[in-house]
Protein backbone atom coordinates (compact mmCIF):
# COMPACT_ATOMS: atom_id res chain seq x y z
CA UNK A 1 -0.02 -0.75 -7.19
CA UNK A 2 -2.45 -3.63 -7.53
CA UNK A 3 -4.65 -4.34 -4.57
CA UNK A 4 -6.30 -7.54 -3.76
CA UNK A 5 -9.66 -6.83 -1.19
CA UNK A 6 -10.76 -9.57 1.06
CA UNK A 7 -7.63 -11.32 1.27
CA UNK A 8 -6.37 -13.83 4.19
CA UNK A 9 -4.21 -11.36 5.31
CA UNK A 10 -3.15 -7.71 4.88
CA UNK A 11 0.10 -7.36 3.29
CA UNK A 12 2.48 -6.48 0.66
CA UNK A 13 3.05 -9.77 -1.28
CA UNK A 14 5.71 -8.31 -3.13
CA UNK A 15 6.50 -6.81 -6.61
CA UNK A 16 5.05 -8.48 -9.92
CA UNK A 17 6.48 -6.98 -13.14
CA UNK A 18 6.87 -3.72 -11.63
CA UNK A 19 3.82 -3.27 -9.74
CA UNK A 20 3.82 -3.49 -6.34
CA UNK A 21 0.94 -5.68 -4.48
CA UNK A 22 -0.88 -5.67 -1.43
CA UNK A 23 -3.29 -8.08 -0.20
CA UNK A 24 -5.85 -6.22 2.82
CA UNK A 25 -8.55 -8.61 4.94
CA UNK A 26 -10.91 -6.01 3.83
CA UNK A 27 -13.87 -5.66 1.92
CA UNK A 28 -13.96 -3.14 -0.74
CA UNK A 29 -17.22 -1.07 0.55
CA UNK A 30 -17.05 2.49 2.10
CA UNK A 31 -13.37 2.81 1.65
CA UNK A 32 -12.31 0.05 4.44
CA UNK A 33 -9.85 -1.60 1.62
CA UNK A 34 -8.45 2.12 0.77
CA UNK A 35 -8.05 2.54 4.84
CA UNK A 36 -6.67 -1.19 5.19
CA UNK A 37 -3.92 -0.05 2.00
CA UNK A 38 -2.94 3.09 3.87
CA UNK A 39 -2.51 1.24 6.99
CA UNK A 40 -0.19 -1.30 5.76
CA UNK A 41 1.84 1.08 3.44
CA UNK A 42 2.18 3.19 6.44
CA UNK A 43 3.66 0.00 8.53
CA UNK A 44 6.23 -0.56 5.48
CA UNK A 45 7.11 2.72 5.04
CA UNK A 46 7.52 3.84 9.10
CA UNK A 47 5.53 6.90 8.12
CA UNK A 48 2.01 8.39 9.56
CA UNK A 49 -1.22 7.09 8.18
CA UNK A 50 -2.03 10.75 7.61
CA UNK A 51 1.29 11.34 5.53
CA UNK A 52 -0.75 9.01 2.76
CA UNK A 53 -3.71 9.35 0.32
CA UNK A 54 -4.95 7.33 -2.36
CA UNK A 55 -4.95 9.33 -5.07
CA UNK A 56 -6.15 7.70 -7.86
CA UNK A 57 -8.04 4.11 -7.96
CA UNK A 58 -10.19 4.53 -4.55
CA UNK A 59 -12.86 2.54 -6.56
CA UNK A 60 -10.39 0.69 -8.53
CA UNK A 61 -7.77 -2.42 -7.67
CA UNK A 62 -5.16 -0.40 -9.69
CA UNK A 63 -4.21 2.48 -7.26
CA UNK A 64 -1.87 5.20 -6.90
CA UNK A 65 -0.67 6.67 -3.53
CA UNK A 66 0.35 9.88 -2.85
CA UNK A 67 3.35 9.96 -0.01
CA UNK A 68 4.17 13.15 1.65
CA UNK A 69 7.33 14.13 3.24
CA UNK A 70 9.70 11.18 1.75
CA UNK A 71 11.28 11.33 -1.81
CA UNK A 72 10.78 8.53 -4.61
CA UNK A 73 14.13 7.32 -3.65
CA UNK A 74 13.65 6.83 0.23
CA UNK A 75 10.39 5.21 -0.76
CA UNK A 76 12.30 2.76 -2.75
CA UNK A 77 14.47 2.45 0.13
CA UNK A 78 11.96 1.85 2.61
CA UNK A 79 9.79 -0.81 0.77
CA UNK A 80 12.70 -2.55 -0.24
CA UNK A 81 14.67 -3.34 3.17
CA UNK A 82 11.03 -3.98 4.11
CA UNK A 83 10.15 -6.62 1.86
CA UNK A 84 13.66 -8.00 2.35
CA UNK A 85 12.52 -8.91 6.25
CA UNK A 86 9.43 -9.77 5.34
């Protein structure tokens, strides 16, 4: 996924050839933007915050998140009827 720190608001804007994109309100420093992509991912996916981790990228725009307890597919699933409301 490609996150954008210090946006106007924080959300997923959508998909962009293939990557996924979220916007957060906050700024990179001490991990607030990691914290602020966790918390909307969470929202999108009806999970627990604490079901998520960055796993790669928590210095980086380019990130990879690590979801416990739902399968690639049900992810899919999720993010899609989600951005379909949106």
């Amino acid at each position: 996924m490609r996150v954008k720190p210090k946006g106007k608001a924080s959300k997923i804007e959508g998909v962009r050839d293939g990557v996924l994109r979220i916007s957060v309100s906050a700024a990179p420093v001490d991990g607030a933007a990691n914290a602020a992509v966790i918390k909307v991912l969470a929202k999108a996916l009806g999970c627990a915050k604490s079901s998520l981790e960055v796993a790669r990228g928590q210095k980086s725009r380019e990130k990879s998140v690590c979801v416990s307890q739902l399968s690639l597919e049900e992810i899919a699933l999720r993010l899609t009827t989600f951005l379909a409301g949106a």
